[in-house]
Each structure stands twice: as structure tokens, then as C-alpha cells.
Protein backbone atom coordinates (compact mmCIF):
# COMPACT_ATOMS: atom_id res chain seq x y z
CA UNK A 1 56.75 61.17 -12.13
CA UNK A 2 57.10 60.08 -8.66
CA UNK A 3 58.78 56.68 -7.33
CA UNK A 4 56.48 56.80 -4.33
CA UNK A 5 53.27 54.92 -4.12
CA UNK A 6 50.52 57.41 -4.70
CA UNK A 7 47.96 58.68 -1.78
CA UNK A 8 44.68 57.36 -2.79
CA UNK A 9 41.79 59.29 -2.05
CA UNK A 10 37.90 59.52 -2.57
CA UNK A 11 35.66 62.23 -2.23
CA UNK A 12 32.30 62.95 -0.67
CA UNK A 13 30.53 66.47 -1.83
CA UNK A 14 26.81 66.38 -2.83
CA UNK A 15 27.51 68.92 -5.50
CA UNK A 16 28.18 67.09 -8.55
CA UNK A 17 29.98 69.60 -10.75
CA UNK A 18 32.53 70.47 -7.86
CA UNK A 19 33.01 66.69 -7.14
CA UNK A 20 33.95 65.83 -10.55
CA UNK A 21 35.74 69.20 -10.87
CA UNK A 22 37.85 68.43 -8.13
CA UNK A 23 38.38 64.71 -8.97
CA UNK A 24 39.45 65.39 -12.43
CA UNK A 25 42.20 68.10 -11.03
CA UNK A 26 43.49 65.76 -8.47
CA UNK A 27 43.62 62.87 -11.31
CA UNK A 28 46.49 65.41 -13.03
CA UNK A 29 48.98 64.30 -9.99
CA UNK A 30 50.81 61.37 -10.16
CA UNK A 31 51.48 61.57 -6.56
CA UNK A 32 47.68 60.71 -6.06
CA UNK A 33 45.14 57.71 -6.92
CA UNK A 34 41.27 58.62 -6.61
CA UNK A 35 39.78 55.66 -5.81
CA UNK A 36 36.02 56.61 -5.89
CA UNK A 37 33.67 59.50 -5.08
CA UNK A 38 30.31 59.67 -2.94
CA UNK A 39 27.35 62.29 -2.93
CA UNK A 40 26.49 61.29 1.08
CA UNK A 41 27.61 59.74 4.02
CA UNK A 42 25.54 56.58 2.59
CA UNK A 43 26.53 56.43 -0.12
CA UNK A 44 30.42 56.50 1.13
CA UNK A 45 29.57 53.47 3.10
CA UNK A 46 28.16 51.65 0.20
CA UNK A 47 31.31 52.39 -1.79
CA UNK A 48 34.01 51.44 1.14
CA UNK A 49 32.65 47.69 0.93
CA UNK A 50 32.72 47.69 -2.86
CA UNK A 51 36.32 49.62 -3.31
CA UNK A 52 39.39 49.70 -2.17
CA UNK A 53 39.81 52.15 0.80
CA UNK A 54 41.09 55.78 0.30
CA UNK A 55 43.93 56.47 2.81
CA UNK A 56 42.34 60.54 2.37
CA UNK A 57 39.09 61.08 2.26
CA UNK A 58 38.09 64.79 1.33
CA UNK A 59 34.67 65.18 2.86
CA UNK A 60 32.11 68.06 2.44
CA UNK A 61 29.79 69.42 5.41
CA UNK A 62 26.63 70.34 4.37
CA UNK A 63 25.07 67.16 2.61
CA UNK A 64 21.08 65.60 2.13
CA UNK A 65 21.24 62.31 4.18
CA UNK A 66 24.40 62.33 5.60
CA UNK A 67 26.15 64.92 6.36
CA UNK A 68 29.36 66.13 7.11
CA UNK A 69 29.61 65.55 10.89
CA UNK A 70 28.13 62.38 10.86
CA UNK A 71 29.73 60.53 8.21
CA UNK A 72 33.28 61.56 9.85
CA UNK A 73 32.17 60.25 12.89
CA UNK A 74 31.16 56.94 11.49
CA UNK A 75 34.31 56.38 9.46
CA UNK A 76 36.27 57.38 12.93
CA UNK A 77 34.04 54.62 14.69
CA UNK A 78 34.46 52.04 12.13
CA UNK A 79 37.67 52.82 9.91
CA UNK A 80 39.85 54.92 11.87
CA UNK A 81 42.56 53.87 9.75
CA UNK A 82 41.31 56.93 7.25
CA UNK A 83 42.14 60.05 7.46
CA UNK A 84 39.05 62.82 6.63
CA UNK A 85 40.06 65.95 4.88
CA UNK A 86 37.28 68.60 5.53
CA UNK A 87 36.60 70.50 2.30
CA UNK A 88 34.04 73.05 3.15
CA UNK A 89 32.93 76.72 2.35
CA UNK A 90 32.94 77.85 5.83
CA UNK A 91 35.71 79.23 7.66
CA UNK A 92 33.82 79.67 10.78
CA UNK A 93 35.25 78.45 14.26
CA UNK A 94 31.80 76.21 14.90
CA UNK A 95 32.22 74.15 11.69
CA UNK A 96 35.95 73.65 12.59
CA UNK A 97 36.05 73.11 15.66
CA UNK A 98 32.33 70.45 15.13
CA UNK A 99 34.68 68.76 12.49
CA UNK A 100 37.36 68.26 14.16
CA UNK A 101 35.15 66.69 17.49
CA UNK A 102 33.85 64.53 14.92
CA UNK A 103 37.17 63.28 13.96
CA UNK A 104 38.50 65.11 11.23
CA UNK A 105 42.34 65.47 10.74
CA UNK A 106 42.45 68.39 8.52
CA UNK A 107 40.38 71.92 7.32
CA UNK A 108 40.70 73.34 3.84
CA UNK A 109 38.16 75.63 2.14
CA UNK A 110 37.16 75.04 -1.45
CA UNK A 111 38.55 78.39 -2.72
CA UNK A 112 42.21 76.26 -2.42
CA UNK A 113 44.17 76.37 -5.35
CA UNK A 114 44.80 72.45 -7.06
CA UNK A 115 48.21 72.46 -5.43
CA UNK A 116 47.58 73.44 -2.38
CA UNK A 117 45.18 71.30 -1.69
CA UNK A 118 47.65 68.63 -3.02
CA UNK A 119 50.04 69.90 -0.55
CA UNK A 120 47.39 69.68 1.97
CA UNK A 121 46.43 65.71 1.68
CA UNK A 122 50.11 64.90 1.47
CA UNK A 123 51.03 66.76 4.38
CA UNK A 124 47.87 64.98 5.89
CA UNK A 125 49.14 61.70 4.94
CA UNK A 126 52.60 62.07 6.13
CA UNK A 127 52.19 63.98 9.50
CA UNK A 128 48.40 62.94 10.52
CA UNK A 129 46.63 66.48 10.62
CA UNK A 130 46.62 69.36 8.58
CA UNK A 131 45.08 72.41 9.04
CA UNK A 132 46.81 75.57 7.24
CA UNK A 133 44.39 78.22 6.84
CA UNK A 134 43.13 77.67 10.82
CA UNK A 135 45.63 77.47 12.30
CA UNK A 136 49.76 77.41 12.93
CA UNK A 137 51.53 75.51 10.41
CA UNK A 138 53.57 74.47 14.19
CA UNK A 139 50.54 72.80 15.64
CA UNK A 140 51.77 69.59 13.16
CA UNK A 141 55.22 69.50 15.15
CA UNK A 142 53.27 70.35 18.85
CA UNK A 143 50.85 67.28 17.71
CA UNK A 144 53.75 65.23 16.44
CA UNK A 145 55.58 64.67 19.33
CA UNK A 146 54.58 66.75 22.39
CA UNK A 147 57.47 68.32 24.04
CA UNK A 148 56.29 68.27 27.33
CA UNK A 149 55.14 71.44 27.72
CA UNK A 150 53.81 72.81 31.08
CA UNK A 151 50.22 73.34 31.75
CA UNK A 152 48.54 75.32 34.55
CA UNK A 153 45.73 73.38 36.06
CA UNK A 154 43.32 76.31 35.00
CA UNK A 155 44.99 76.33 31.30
CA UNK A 156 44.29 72.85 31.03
CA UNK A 157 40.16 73.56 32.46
CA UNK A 158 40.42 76.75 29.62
CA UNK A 159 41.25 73.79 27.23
CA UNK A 160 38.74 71.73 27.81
CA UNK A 161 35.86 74.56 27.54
CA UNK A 162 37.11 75.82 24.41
CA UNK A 163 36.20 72.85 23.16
CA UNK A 164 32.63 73.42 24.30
CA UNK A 165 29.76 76.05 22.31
CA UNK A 166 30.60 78.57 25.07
CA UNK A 167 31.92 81.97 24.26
CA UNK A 168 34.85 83.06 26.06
CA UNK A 169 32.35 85.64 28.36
CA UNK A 170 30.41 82.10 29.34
CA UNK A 171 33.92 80.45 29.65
CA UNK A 172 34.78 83.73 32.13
CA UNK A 173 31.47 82.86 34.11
CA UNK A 174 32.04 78.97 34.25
CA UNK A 175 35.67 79.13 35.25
CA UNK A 176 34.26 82.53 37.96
CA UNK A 177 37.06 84.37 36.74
CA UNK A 178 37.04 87.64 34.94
CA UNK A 179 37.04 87.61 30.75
CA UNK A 180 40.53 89.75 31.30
CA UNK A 181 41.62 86.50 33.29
CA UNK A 182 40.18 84.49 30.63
CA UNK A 183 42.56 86.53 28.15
CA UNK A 184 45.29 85.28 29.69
CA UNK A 185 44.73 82.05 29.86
CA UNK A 186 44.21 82.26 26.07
CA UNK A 187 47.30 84.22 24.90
CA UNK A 188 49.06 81.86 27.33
CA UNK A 189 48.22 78.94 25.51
CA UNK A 190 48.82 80.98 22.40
CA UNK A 191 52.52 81.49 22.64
CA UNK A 192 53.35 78.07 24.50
CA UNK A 193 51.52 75.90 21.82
CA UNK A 194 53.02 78.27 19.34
CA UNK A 195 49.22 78.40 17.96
CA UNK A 196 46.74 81.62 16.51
CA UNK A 197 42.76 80.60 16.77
CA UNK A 198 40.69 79.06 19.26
CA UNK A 199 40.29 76.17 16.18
CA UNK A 200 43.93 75.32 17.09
CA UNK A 201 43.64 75.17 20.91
CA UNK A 202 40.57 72.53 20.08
CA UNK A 203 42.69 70.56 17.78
CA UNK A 204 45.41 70.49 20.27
CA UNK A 205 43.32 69.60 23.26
CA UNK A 206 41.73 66.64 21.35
CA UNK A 207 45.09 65.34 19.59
CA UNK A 208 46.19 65.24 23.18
CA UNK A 209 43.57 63.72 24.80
CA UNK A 210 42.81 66.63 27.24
CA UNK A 211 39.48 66.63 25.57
CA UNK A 212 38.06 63.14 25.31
CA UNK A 213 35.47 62.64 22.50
CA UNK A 214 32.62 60.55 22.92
């Protein structure tokens, strides 16, 4: 049993059997409190004026009404206290990289075991993103507290398209510079933000404002 307060958390997944499934494994910690669970973005705002607020919520993508994307964005906008776990089938750099512009702190994918997806919301709680499978374990730390680390003027313009739909090539032809050039810039930013996927250099860019969201 744990002396610490637990995290409390609700979930949002329009698949009933997982959502239950998943709040009846996280009910077996002590170190967390589910406070409610939601099939929609609507129906998570109906429930955040009737319940106590989650500190985590765990938030699916694909949903009927609401989805994903735009239920993050509108607890950013109007509760940015909360932190959204996405929990979401796809591993694909789009869905990251849209969460994450919508204001999510953290990635997991469903197939995570119960304890590592405990590990995940309190690592989410206690350092503000999370985002194992993605990327670096380090991007926490290079989030945390920025050690001043030197950017070219044409890393930080690499930065800011990668957080764009463009593939590197277009990147290449926006930036008229060659994709080998493009490369560069890439493993660059690779081994000075200590980071492995494009996923990471978006997180990174938008944790430190060199990408501003609207």
C-alpha cells in the first residue's frame, strides 16, 4: 500500500469492453483512483462538471462524436490543468505527432501491459510527458529543464516543418536544400536532443515553444 495520494484518472474509449477492461485493471493499484469513464469527447465534458477532475486522463483517438483530437484540444483550451494520456492502436507518426499538436502529454498503445501503463501515467504525472514507445526515454530530462543546447538557425526552421504533414523530400524542397542536407539536419537534432523519431523532434519543438500551437 502506498502513503502517497493516489493519481486519479478517467478514461475516454468508445469501446465499452476495453474501457471497463482497462478501468477494472487500473482499479487493482493503490497508487491510482479512477474517477469516472466517458465513451466521447461529450460525454467527458458532461462528466468533468458532475465529478471530480482526473489529474490523467487516458484518451482514445478514433471516437463517434468526439474524437480523439478534438476532445484533447478542448480540455487543453479549457482545463489545461489535465494531463491527456493517448491510448490508441496506432503507432503511426501522423496520429502522434496530430496528438501531441492537439495537446497531448503522452503516447501509449493498447497492447501495454497493466504495469506499464501504470508506469506510464505516473511517470506522466510526475515529469509532465511521457512517451516510451515513440520516443527517447531522455526527451523527459531535455523537456524538463532545457540545457541550453545550441541550435542552427536552419535546425531550428527543420523543427518547425517537422511539425508540419510534409515529408522530409517536401521539407528538402521548402527549405531548397537537398534531402542529403535535410539528413543532416535530422541526425543533428538526433544526437543533440539525445532523441530517435521524427515524433520526438515534434514533441520537443512544441514543449519548447519553437512550434507554437494555435
Amino acid at each position: 500500500m502506498t502513503t502517497d495520494a493516489p493519481i486519479k484518472i478517467a478514461i475516454v474509449d468508445d469501446h465499452a469492453l476495453f474501457r471497463h477492461g482497462v478501468a477494472m485493471l487500473m482499479k487493482e493499484f493503490d497508487e491510482l483512483e479512477l474517477v469516472f469513464e466517458a465513451e466521447n469527447g461529450k460525454q467527458l465534458q458532461q462528466m468533468l462538471q458532475k465529478h471530480e477532475h482526473p489529474q490523467v486522463i487516458l484518451m482514445d483517438i478514433n471516437m463517434p462524436v468526439m474524437d480523439g483530437y478534438d476532445t484533447t484540444r478542448w480540455v487543453k483550451q479549457n482545463h489545461p490543468q489535465i494531463l491527456v494520456l493517448a491510448l490508441s492502436m496506432y503507432e503511426d507518426d501522423a496520429a502522434v505527432i496530430n496528438m501531441i499538436k492537439s495537446g497531448a502529454s503522452g503516447y501509449v498503445l493498447k497492447q501495454l501491459k497493466p504495469r506499464e501503463l501504470l508506469e506510464a501515467i505516473k511517470t506522466l504525472a510526475q515529469k509532465g510527458v511521457y512517451i516510451n514507445e515513440i520516443v527517447s526515454g531522455k526527451l523527459i530530462r531535455s523537456v524538463a529543464n532545457d540545457e541550453g543546447l545550441k541550435l542552427t538557425t536552419r535546425e531550428v526552421d527543420f523543427l518547425k516543418l517537422c511539425c508540419s504533414e510534409l515529408t522530409y523530400k517536401e521539407i528538402a524542397e521548402q527549405m531548397f536544400v537537398s534531402p542529403r542536407t535535410v539528413d543532416n539536419y535530422r541526425e543533428s537534432l538526433f544526437q543533440k536532443l539525445n532523441l530517435k523519431t521524427r515524433s520526438g523532434l515534434v514533441l520537443y519543438a512544441i514543449k519548447n515553444k519553437i512550434y507554437q500551437l494555435e
